[in-house]
N, C-alpha and C. Protein backbone atom coordinates (compact mmCIF):
# COMPACT_ATOMS: atom_id res chain seq x y z
N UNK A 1 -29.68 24.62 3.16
CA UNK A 1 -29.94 24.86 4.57
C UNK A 1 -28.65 24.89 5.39
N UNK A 2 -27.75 24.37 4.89
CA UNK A 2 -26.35 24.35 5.55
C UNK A 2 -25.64 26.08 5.59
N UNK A 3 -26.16 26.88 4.31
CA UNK A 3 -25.54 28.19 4.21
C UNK A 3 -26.44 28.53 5.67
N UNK A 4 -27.33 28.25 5.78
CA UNK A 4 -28.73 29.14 6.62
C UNK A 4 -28.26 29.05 8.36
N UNK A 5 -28.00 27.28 8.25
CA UNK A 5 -27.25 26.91 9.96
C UNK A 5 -25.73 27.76 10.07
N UNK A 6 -25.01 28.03 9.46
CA UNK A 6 -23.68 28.62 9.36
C UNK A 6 -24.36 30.33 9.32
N UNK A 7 -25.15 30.81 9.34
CA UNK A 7 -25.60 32.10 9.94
C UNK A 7 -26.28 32.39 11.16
N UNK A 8 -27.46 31.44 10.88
CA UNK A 8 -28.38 31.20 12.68
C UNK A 8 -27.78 30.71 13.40
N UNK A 9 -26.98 29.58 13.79
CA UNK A 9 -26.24 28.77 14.94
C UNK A 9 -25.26 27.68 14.61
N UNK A 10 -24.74 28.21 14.29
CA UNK A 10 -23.00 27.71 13.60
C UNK A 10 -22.59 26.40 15.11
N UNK A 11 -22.98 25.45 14.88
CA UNK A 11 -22.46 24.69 15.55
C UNK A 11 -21.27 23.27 14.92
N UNK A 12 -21.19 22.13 15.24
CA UNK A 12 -20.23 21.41 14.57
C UNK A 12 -20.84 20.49 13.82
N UNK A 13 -20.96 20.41 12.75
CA UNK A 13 -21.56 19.35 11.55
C UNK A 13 -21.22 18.62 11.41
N UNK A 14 -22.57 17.73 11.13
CA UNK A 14 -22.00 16.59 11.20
C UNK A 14 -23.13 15.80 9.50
N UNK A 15 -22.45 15.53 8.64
CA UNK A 15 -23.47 15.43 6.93
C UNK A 15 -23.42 13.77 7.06
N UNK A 16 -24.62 13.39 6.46
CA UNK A 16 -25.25 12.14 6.16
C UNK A 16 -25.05 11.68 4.66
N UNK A 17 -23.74 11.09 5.22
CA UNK A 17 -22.67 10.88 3.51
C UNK A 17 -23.17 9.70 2.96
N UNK A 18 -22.64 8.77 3.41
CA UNK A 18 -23.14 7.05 3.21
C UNK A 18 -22.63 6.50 1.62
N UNK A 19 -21.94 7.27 0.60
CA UNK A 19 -21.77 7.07 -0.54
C UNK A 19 -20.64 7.71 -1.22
N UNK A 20 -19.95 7.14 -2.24
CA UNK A 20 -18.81 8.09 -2.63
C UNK A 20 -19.04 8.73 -3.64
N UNK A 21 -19.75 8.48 -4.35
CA UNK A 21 -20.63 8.97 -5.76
C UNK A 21 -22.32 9.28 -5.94
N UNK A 22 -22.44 10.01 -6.54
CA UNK A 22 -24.03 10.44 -6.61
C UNK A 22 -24.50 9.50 -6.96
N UNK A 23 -24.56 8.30 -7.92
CA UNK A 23 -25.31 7.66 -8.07
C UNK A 23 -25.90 6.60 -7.20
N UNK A 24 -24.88 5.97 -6.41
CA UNK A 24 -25.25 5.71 -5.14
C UNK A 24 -25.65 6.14 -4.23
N UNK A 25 -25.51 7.18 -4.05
CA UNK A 25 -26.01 8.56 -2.96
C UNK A 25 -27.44 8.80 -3.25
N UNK A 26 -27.56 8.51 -4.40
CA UNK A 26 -29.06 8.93 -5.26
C UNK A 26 -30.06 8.15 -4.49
N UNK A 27 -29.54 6.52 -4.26
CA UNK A 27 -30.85 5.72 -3.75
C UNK A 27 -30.41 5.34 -2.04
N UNK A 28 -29.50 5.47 -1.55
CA UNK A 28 -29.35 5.88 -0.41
C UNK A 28 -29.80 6.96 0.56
N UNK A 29 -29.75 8.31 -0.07
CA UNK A 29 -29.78 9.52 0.45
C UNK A 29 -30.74 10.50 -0.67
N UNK A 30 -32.54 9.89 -0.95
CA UNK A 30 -33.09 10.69 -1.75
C UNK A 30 -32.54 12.54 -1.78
N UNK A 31 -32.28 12.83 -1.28
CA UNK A 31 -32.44 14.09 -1.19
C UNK A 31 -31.09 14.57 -1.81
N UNK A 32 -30.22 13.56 -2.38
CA UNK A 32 -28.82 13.74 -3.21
C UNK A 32 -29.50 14.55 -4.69
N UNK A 33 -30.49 13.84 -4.95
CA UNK A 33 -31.00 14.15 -6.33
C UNK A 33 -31.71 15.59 -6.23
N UNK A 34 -31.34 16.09 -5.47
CA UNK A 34 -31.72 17.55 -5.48
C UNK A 34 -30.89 18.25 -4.58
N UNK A 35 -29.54 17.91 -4.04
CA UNK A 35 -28.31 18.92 -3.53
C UNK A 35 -27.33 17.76 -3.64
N UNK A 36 -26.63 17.27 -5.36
CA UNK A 36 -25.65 16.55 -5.21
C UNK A 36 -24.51 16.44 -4.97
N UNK A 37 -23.54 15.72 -4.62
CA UNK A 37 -22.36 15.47 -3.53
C UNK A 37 -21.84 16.96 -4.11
N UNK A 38 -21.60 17.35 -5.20
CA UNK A 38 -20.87 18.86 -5.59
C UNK A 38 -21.54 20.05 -4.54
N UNK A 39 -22.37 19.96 -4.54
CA UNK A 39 -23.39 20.87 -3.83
C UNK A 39 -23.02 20.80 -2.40
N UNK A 40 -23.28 19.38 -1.75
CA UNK A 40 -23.21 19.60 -0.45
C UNK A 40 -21.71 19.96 -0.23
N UNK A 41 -20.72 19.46 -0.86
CA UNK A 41 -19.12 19.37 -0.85
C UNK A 41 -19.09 21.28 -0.13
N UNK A 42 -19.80 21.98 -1.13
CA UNK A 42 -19.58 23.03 -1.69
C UNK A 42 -20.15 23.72 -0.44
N UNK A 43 -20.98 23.55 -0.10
CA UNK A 43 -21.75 23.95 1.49
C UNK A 43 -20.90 23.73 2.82
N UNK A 44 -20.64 22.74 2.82
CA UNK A 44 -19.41 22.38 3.40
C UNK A 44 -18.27 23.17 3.79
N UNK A 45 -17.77 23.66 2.68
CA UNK A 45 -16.47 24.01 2.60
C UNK A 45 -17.12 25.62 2.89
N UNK A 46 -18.12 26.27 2.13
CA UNK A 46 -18.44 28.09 3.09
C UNK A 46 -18.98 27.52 4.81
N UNK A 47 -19.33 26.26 5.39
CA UNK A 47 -19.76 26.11 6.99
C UNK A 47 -18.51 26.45 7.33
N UNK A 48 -17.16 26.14 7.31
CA UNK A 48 -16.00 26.04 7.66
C UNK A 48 -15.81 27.34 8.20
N UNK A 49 -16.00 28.36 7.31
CA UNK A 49 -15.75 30.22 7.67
C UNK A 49 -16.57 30.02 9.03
N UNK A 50 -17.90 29.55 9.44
CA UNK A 50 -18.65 29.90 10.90
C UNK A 50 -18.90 28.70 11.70
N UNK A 51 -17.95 27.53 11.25
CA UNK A 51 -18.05 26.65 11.94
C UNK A 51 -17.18 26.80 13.61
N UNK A 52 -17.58 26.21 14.43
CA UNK A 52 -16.54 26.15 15.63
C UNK A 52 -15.32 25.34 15.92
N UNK A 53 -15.52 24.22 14.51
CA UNK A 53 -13.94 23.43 14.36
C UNK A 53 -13.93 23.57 12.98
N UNK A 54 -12.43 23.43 12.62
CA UNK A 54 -11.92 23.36 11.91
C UNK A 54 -12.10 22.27 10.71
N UNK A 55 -12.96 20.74 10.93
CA UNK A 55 -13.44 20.11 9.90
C UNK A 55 -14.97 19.57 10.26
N UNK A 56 -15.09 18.79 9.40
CA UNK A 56 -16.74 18.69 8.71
C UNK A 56 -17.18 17.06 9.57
N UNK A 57 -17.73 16.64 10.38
CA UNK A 57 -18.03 15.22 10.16
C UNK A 57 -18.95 14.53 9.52
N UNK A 58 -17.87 13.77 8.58
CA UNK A 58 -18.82 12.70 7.68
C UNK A 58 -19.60 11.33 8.05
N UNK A 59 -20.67 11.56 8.38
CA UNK A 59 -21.39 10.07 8.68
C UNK A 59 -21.38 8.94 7.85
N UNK A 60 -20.75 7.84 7.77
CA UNK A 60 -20.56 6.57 6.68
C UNK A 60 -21.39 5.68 7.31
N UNK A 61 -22.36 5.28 7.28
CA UNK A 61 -23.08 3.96 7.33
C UNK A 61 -22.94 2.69 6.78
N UNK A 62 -21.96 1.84 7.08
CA UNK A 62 -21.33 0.71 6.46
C UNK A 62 -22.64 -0.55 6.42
N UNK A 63 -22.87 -0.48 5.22
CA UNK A 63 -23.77 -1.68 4.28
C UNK A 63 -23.02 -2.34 3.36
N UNK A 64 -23.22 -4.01 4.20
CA UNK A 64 -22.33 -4.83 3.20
C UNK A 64 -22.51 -5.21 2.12
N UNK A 65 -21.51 -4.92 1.16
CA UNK A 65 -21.70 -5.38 -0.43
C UNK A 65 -22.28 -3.84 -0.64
N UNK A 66 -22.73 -2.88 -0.59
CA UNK A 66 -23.43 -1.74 -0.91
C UNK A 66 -22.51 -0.67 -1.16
N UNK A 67 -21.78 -0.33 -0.13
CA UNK A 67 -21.01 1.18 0.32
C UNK A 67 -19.63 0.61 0.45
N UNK A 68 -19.37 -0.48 0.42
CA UNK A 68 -17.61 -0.47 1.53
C UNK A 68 -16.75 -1.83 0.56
N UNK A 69 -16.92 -1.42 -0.30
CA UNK A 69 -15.24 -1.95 -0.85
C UNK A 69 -14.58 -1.13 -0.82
N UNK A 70 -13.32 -1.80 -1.68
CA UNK A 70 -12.32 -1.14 -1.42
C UNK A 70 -12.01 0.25 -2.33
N UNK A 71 -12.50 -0.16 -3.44
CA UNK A 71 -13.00 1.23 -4.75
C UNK A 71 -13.78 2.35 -4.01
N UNK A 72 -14.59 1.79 -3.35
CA UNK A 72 -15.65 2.96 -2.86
C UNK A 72 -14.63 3.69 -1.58
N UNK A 73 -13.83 3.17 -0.85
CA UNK A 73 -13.42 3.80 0.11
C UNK A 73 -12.23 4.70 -0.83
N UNK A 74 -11.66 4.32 -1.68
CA UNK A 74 -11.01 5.10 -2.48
C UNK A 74 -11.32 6.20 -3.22
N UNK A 75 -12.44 5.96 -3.38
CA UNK A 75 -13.45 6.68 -4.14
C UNK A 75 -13.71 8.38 -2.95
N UNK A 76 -14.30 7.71 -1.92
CA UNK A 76 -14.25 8.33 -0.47
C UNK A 76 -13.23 9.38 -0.31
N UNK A 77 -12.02 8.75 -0.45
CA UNK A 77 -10.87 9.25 0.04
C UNK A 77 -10.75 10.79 -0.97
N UNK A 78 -10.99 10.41 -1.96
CA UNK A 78 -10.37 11.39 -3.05
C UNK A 78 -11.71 12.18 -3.34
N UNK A 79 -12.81 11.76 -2.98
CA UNK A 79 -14.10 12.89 -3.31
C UNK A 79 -13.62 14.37 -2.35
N UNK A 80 -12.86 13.94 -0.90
CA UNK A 80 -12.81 14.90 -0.30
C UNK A 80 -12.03 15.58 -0.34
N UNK A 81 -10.32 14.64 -0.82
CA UNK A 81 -9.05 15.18 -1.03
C UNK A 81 -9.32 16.60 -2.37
N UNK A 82 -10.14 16.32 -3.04
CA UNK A 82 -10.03 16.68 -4.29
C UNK A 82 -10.61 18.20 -4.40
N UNK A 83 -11.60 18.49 -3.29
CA UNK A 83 -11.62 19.50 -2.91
C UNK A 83 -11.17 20.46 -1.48
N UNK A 84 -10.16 19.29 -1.19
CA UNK A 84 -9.54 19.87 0.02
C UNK A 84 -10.36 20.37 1.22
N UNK A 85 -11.23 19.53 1.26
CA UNK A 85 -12.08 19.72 2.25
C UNK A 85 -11.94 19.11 4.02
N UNK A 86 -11.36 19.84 5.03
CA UNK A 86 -10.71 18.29 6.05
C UNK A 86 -11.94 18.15 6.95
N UNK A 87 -12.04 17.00 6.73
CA UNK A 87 -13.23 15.89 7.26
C UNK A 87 -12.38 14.63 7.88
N UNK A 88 -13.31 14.13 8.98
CA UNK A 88 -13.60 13.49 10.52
C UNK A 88 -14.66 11.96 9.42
N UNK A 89 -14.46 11.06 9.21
CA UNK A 89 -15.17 10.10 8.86
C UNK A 89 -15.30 9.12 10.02
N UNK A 90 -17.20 9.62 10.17
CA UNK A 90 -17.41 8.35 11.23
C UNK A 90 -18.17 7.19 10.54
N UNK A 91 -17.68 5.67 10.59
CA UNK A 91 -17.85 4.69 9.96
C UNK A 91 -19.37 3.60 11.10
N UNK A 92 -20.10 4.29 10.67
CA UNK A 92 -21.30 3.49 11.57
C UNK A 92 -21.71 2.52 11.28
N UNK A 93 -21.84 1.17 11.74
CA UNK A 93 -22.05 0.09 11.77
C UNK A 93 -23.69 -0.27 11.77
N UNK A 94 -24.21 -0.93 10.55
CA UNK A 94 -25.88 -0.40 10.60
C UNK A 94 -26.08 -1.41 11.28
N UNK A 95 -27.37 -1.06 12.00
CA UNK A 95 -28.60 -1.83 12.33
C UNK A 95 -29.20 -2.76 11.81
N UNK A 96 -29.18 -4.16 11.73
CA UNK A 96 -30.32 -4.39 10.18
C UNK A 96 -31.32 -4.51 10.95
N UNK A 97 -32.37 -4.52 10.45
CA UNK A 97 -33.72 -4.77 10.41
C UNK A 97 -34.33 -5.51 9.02
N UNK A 98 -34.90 -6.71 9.27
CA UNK A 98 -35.62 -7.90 7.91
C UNK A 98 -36.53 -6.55 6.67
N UNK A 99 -36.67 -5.97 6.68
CA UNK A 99 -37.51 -4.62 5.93
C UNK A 99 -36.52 -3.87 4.93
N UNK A 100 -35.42 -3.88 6.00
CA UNK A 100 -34.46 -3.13 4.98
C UNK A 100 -33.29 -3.75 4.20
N UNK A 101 -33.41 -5.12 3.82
CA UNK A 101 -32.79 -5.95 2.89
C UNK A 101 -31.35 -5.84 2.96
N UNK A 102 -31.02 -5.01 4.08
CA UNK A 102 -29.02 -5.00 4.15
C UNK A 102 -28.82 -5.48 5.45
N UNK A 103 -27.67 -5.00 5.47
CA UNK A 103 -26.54 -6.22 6.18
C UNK A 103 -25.49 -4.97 6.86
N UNK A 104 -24.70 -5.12 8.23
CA UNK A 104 -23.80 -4.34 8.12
C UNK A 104 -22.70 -5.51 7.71
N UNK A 105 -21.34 -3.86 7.23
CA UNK A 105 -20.29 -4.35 7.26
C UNK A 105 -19.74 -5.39 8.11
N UNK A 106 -19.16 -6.52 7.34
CA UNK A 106 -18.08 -7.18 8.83
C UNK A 106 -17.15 -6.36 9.46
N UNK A 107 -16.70 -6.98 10.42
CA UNK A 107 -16.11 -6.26 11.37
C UNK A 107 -14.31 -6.22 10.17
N UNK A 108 -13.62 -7.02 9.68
CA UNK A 108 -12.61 -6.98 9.12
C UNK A 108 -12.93 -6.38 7.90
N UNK A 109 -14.17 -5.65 7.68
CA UNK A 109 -14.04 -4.88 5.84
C UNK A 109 -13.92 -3.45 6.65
N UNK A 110 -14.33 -3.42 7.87
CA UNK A 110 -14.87 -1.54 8.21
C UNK A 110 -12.80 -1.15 8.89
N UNK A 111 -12.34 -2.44 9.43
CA UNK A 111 -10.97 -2.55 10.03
C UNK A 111 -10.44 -1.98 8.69
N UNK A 112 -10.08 -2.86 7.60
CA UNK A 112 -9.61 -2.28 6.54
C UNK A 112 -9.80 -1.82 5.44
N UNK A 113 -10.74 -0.80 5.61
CA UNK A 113 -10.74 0.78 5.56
C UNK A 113 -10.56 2.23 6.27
N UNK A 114 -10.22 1.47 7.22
CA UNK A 114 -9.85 2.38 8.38
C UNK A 114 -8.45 2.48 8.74
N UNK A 115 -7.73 1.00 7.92
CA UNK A 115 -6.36 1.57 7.93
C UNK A 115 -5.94 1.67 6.83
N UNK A 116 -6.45 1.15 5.06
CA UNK A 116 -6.12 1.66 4.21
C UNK A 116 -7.37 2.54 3.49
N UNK A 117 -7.43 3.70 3.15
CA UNK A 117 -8.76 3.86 2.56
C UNK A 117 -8.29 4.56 1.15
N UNK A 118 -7.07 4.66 1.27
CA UNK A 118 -7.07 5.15 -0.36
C UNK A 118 -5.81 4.25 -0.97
């Protein structure tokens, strides 16, 4: 659907990342298991030709112990480097709610990844 918005109304994207690897992405983001990180990467990078800026924004939802060590932000770093893709990472601080068994990031794990991430 990303080829489809980059023909009908090319506006500035913004993808619901939350993971550095598919397998995590898998139970985070059901819908990985049927357009995985290669896929969307790959969508991504043809929005760019009809996008109105020049990079992609990545939504990170920081869940503690889940998404945000320091491997995973490395992990992060180089999923995108690797296809040279230039992306905007916004690091969102979750909500909890007692239902959904997580936690956000502390405030000093989301700090440093934001000044070292690879």
């Amino acid at each position: 659907m990303i080829d489809k918005l980059a023909q009908d109304c090319p506006v500035a994207l913004a993808v619901s990342l939350h993971a550095p690897t598919d397998v995590l992405r898998d139970d985070l983001v059901p819908l990985n298991k049927k357009y995985p990180l290669s896929e969307l990467l790959e969508a991504c990078e043809r929005y760019l030709q009809a996008a109105p800026r020049d990079f992609i924004t990545m939504e990170y939802c920081m869940l503690q112990g889940v998404n945000d060590s320091p491997e995973q932000a490395r992990q992060l770093a180089a999923l995108v480097k690797n296809v040279k893709l230039p992306v905007k990472f916004n690091l969102i601080p979750f909500n909890p709610f007692p239902q959904s068994g997580l936690l956000c990031s502390a405030p000093k794990t989301v700090a440093r990844i934001c000044e070292n991430p690879a």
